[in-house]
C-alpha atoms as a PDB file:
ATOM      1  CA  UNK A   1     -56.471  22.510  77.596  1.00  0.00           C
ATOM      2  CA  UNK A   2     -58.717  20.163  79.502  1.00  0.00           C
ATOM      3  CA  UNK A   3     -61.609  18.929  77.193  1.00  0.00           C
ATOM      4  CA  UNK A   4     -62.385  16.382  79.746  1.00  0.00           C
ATOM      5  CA  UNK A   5     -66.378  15.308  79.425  1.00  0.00           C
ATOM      6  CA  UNK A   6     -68.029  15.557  82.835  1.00  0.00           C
ATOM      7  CA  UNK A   7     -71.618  14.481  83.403  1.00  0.00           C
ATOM      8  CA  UNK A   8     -73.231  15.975  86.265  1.00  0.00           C
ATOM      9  CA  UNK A   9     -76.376  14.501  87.974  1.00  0.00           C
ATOM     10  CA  UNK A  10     -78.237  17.074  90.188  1.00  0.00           C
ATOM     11  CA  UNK A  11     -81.879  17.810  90.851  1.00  0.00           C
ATOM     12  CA  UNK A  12     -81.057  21.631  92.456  1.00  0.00           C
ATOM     13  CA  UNK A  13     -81.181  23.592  89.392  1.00  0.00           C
ATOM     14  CA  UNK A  14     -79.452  26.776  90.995  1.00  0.00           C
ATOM     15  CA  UNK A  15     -76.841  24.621  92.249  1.00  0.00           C
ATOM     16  CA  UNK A  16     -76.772  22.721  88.911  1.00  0.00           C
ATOM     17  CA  UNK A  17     -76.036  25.740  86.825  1.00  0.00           C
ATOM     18  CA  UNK A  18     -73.225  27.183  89.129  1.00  0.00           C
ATOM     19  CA  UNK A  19     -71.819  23.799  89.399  1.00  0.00           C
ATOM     20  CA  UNK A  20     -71.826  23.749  85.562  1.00  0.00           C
ATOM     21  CA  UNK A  21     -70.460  27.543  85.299  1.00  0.00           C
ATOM     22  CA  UNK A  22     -67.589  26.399  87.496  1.00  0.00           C
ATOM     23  CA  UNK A  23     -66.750  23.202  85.434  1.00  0.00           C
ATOM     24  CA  UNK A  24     -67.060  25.284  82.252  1.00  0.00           C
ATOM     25  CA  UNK A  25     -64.766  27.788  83.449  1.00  0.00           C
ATOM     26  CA  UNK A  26     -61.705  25.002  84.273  1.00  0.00           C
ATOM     27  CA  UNK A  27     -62.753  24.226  80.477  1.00  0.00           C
ATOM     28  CA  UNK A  28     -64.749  21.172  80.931  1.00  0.00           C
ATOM     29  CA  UNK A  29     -67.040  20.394  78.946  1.00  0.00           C
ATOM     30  CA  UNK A  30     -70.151  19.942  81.133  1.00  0.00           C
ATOM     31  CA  UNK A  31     -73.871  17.574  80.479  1.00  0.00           C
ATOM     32  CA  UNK A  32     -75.980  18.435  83.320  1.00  0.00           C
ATOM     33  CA  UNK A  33     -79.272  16.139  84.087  1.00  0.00           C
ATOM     34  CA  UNK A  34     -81.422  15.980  86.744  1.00  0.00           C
ATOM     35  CA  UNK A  35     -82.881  12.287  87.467  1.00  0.00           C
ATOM     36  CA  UNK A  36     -81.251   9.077  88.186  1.00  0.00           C
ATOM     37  CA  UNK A  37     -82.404   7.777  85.126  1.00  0.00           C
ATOM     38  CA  UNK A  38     -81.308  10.923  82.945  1.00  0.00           C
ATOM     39  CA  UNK A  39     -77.698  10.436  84.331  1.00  0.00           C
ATOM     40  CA  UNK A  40     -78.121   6.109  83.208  1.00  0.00           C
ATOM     41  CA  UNK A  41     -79.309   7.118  79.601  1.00  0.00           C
ATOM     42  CA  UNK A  42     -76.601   9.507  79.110  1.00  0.00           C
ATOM     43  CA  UNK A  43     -74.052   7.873  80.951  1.00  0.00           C
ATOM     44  CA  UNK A  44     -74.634   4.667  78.002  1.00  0.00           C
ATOM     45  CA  UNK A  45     -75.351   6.881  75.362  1.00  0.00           C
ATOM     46  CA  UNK A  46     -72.449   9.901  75.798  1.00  0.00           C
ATOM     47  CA  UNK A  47     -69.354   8.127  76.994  1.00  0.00           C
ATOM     48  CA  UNK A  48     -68.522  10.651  79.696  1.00  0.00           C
ATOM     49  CA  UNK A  49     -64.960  10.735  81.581  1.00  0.00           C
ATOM     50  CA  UNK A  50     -66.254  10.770  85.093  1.00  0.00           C
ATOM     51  CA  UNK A  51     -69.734  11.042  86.971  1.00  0.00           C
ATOM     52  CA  UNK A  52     -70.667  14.377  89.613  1.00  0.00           C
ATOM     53  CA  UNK A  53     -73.253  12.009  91.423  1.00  0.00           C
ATOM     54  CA  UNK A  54     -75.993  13.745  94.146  1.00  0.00           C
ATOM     55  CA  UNK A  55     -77.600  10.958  96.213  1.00  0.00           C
ATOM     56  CA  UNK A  56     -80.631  12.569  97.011  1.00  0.00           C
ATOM     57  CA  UNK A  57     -82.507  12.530  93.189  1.00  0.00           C
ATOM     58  CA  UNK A  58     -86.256  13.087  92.169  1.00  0.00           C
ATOM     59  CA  UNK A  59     -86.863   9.360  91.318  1.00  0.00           C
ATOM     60  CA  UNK A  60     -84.031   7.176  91.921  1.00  0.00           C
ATOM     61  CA  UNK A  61     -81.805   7.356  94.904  1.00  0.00           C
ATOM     62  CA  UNK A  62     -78.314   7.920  94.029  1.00  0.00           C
ATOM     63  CA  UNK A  63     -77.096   5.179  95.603  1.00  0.00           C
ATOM     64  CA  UNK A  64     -78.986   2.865  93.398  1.00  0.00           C
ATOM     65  CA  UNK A  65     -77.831   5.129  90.905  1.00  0.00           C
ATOM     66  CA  UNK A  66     -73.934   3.535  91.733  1.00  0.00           C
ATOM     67  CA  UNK A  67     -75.156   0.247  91.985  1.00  0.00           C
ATOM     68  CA  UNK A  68     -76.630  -0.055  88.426  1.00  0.00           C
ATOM     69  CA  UNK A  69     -74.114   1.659  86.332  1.00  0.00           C
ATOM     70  CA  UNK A  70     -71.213  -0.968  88.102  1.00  0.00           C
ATOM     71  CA  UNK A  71     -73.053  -3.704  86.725  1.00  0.00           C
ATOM     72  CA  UNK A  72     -71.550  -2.350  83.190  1.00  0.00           C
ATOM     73  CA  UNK A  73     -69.645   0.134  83.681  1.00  0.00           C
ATOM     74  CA  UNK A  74     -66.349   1.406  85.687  1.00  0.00           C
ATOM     75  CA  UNK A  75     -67.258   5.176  85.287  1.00  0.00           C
ATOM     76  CA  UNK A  76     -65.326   7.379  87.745  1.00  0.00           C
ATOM     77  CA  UNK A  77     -67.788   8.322  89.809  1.00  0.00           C
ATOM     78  CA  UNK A  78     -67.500  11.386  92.359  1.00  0.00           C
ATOM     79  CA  UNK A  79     -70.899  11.984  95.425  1.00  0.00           C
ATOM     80  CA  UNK A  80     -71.569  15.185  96.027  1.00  0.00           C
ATOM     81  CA  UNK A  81     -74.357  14.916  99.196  1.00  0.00           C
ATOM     82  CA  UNK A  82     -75.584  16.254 102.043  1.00  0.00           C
ATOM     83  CA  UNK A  83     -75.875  13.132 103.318  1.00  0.00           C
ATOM     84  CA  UNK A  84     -72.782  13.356 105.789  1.00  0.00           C
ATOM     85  CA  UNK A  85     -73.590  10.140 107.881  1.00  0.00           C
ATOM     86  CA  UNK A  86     -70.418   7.755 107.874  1.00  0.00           C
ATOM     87  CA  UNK A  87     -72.787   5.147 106.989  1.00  0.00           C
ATOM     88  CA  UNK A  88     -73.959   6.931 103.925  1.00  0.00           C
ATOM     89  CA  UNK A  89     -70.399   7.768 103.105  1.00  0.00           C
ATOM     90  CA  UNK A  90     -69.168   4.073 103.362  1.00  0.00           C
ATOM     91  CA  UNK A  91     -72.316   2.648 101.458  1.00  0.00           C
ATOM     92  CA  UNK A  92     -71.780   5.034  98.562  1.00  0.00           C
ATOM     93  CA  UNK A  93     -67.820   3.849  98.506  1.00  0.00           C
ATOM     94  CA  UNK A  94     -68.691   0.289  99.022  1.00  0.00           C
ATOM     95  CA  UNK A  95     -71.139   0.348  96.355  1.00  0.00           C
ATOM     96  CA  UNK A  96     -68.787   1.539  93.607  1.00  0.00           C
ATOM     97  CA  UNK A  97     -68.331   4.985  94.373  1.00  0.00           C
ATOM     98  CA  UNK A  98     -64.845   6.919  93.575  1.00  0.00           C
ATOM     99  CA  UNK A  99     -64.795   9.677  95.843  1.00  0.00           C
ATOM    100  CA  UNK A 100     -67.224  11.269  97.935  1.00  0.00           C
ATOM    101  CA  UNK A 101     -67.498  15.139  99.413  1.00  0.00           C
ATOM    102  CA  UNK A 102     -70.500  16.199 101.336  1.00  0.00           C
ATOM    103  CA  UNK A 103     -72.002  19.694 101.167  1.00  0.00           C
ATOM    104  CA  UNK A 104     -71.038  22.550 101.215  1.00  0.00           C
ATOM    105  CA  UNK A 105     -67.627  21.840  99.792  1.00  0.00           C
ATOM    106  CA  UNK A 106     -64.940  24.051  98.205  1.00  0.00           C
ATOM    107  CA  UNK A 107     -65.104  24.597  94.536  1.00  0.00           C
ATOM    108  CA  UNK A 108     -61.102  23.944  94.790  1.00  0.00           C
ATOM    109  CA  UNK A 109     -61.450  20.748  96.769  1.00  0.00           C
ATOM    110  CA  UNK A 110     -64.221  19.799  93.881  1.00  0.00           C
ATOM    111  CA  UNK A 111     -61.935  20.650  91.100  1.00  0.00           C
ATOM    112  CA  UNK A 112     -58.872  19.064  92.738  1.00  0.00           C
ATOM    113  CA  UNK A 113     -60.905  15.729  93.119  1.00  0.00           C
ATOM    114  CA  UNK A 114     -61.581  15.888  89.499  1.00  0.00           C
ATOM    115  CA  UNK A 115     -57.914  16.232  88.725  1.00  0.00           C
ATOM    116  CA  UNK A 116     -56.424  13.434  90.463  1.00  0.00           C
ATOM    117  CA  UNK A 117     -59.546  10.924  89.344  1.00  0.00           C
ATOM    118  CA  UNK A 118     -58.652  11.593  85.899  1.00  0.00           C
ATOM    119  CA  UNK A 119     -55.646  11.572  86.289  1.00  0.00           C
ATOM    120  CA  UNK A 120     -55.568   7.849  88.088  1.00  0.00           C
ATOM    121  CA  UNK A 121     -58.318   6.758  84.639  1.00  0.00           C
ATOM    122  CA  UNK A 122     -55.829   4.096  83.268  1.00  0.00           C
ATOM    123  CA  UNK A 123     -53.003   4.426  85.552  1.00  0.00           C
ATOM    124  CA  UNK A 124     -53.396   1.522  88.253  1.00  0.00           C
ATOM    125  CA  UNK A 125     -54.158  -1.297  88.045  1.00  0.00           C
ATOM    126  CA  UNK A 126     -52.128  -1.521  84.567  1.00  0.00           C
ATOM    127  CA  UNK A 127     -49.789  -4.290  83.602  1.00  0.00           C
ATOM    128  CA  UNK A 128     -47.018  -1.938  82.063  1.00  0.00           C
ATOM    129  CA  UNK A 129     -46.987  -0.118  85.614  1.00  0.00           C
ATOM    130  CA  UNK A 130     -44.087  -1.352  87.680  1.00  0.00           C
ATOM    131  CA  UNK A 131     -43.035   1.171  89.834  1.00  0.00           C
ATOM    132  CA  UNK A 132     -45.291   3.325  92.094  1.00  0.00           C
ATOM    133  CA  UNK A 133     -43.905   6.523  93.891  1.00  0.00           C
ATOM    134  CA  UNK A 134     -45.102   9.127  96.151  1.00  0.00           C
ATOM    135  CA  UNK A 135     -42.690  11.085  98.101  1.00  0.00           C
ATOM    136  CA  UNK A 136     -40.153   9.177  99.243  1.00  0.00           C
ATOM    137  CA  UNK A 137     -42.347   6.233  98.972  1.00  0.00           C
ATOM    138  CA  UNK A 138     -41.272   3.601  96.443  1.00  0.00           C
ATOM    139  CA  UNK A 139     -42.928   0.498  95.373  1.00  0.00           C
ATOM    140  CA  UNK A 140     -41.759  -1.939  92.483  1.00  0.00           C
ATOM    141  CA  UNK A 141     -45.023  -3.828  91.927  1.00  0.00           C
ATOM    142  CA  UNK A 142     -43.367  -6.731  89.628  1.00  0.00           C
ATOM    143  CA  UNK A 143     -40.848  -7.049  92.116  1.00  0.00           C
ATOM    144  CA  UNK A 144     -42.461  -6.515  95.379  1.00  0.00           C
ATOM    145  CA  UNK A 145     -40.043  -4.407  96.708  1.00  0.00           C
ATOM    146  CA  UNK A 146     -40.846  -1.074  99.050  1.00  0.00           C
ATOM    147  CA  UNK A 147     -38.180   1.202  99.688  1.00  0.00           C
ATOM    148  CA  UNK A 148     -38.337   4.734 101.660  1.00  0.00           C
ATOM    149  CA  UNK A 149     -35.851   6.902 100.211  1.00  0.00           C
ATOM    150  CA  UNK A 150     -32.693   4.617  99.193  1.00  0.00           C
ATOM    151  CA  UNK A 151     -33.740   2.054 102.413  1.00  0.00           C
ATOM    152  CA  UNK A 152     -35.646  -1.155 101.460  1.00  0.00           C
ATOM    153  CA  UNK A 153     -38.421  -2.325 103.740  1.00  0.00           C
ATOM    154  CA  UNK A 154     -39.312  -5.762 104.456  1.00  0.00           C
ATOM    155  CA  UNK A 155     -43.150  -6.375 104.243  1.00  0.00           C
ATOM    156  CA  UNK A 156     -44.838  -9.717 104.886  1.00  0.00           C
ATOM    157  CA  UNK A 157     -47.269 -10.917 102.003  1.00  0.00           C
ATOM    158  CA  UNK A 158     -50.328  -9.468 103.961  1.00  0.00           C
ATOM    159  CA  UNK A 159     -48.653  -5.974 104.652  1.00  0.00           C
ATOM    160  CA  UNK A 160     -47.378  -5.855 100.578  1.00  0.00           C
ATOM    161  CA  UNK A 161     -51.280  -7.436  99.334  1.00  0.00           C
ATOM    162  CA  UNK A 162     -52.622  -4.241 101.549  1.00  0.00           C
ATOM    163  CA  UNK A 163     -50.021  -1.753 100.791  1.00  0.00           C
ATOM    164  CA  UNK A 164     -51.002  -2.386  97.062  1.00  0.00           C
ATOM    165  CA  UNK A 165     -54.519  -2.314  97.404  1.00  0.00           C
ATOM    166  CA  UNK A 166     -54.397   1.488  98.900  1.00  0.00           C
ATOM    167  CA  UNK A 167     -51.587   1.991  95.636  1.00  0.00           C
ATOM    168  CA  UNK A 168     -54.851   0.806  93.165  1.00  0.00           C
ATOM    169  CA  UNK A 169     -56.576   3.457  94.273  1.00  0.00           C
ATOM    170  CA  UNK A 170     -54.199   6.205  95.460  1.00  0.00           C
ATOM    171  CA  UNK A 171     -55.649   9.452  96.728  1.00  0.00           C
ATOM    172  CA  UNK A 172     -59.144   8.059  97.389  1.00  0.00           C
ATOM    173  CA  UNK A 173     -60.427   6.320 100.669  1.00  0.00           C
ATOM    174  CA  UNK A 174     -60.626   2.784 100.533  1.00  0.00           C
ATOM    175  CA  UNK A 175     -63.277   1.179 103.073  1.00  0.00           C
ATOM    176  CA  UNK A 176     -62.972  -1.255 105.523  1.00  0.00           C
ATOM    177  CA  UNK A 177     -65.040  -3.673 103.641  1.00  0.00           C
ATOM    178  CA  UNK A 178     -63.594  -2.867 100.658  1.00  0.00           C
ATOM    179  CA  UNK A 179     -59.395  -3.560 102.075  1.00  0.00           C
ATOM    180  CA  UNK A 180     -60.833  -6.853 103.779  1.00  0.00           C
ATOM    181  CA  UNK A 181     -62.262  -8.315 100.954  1.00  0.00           C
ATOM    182  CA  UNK A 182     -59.348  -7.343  98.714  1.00  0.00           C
ATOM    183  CA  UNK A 183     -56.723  -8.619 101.137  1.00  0.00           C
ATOM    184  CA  UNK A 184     -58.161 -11.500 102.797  1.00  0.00           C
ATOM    185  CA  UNK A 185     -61.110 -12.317 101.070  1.00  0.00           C
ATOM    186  CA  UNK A 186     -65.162 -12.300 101.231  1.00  0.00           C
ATOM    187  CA  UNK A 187     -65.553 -13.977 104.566  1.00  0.00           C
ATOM    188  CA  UNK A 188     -63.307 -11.596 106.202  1.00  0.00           C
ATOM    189  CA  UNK A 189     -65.403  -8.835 105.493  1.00  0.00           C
ATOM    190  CA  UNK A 190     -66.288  -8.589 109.552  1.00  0.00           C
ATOM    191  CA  UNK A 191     -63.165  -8.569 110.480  1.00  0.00           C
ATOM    192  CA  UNK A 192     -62.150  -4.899 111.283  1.00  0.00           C
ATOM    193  CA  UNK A 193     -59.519  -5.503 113.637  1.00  0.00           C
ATOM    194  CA  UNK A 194     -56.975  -7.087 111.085  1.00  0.00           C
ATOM    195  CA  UNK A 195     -57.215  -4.600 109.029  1.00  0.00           C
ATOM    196  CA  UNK A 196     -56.115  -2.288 112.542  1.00  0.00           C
ATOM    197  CA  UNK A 197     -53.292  -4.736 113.309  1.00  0.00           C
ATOM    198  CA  UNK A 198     -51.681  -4.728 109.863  1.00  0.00           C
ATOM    199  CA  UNK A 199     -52.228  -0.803 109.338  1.00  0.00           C
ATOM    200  CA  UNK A 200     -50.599  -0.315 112.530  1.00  0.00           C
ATOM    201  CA  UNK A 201     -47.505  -2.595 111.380  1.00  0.00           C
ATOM    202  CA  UNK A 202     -47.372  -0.838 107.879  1.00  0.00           C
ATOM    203  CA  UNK A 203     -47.183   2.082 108.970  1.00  0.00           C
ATOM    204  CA  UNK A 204     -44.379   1.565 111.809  1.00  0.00           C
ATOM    205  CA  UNK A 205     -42.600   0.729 108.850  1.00  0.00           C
ATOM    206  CA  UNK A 206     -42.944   2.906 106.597  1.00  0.00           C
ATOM    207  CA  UNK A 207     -44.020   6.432 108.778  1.00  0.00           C
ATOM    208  CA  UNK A 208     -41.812   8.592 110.145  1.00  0.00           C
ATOM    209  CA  UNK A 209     -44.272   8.702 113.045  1.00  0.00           C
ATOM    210  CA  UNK A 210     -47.032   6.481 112.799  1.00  0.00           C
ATOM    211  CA  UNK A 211     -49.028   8.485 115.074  1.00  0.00           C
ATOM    212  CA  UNK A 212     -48.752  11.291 112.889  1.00  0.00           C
ATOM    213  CA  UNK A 213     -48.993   9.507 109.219  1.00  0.00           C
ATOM    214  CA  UNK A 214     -47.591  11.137 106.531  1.00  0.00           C
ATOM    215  CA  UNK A 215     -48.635   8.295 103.466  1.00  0.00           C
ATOM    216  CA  UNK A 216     -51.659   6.069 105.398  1.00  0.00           C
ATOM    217  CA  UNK A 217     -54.347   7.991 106.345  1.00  0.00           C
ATOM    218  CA  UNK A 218     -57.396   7.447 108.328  1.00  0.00           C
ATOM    219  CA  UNK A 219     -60.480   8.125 107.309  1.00  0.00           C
ATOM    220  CA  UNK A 220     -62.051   7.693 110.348  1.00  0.00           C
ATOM    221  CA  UNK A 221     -65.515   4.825 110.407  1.00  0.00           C
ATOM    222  CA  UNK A 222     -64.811   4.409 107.112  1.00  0.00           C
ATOM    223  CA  UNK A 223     -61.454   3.376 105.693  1.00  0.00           C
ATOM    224  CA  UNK A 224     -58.138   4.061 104.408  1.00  0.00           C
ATOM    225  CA  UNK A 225     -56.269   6.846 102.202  1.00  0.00           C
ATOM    226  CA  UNK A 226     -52.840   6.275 100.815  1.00  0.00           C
ATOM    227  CA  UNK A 227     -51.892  10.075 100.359  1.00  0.00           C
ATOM    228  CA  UNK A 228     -50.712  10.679  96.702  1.00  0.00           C
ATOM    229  CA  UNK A 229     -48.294  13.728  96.342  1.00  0.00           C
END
């Protein structure tokens, strides 16, 4: 039974409740606030498994929200918005955010979200975790090899450093920013066509057809998903 506890920050009190109902229902246990500040308190005081974030609150904005609670905290952290601008999307990520889905969404997609970010609490990066696999997709991390299926794939440095940053976060969009920064460092953070040049040779190794990517996804004007089965 999932006891999992979920704190959900939304102002919409109708939407609030139903989102709650639903939660309750996949037996969740659910605290529902409405202000920035409500969901700070009781994200210190509580100890919840993952944040249900709006962005647009009564008093502070959610992004701000993100922003604070990463200065202590590594909180999964899901945006629910209406906000659908790919600039709003990418600010939210690059601020700290998990996952983002912009209204009106699915309660499945929700709930599915949910699943996978709890699942991944703990998993990467660990120290104990040497081997990585999603379909036929196999990555020792200690040894930095990559095979597909029982062939082994050569990667250069830069194509296994980015190939590892998508495994960190597996099944969640990584930005541009975000890859750059991990992969090449803080003054490369401009630099958007590396990361196109290297994605393009990673996945010519590893896809079937690139131009129709099975594991590295696009998520397009704002990053990268390594697709988890």
């Amino acid at each position: 039974m999932q006891t999992a506890l979920l704190l959900l920050v939304e102002d919409d009190p109708q939407f609030r409740s139903l989102l709650t109902t639903t939660l309750e229902n996949q037996q969740y246990t659910v605290l529902a606030v409405e202000t920035g500040k409500e969901g700070l308190d009781t994200a210190r005081s509580k100890h919840p498994k993952l944040m249900i974030l709006d962005l647009g609150l009564p008093d502070i904005d959610g992004q701000e929200v993100i922003c604070r609670l990463r200065k202590w905290t590594d909180l999964p952290i899901i945006v629910l918005s209406a906000r659908n601008k790919e600039g709003d999307i990418t600010q939210a990520l690059d601020n700290g955010a998990d996952d983002y889905l912009t209204k009106p969404f699915s309660n499945a997609e929700l709930l599915s979200r949910i699943k996978v970010l709890l699942r991944r609490i703990g998993k990467l990066p660990n120290s104990n975790q040497e081997v990585f696999q999603t379909g036929e997709l196999k990555v020792e991390l200690t040894k930095r090899r990559v095979f597909m299926g029982a062939r082994e794939i050569h990667l250069t440095q830069i194509e296994f450093r980015l190939l590892c940053a998508l495994i960190h976060n597996a099944g969640f969009v990584v930005t541009h920013r975000q890859l750059l920064e991990k992969v090449w460092g803080a003054s490369f953070i401009e630099h958007n066509h590396y990361l196109r040049i290297y994605m393009g040779q990673l996945r010519h190794k590893i896809e079937a057809d690139p131009a129709r990517p099975r594991y590295l996804l696009t998520e397009t004007g704002v990053g990268y998903r390594l697709n988890e089965d």
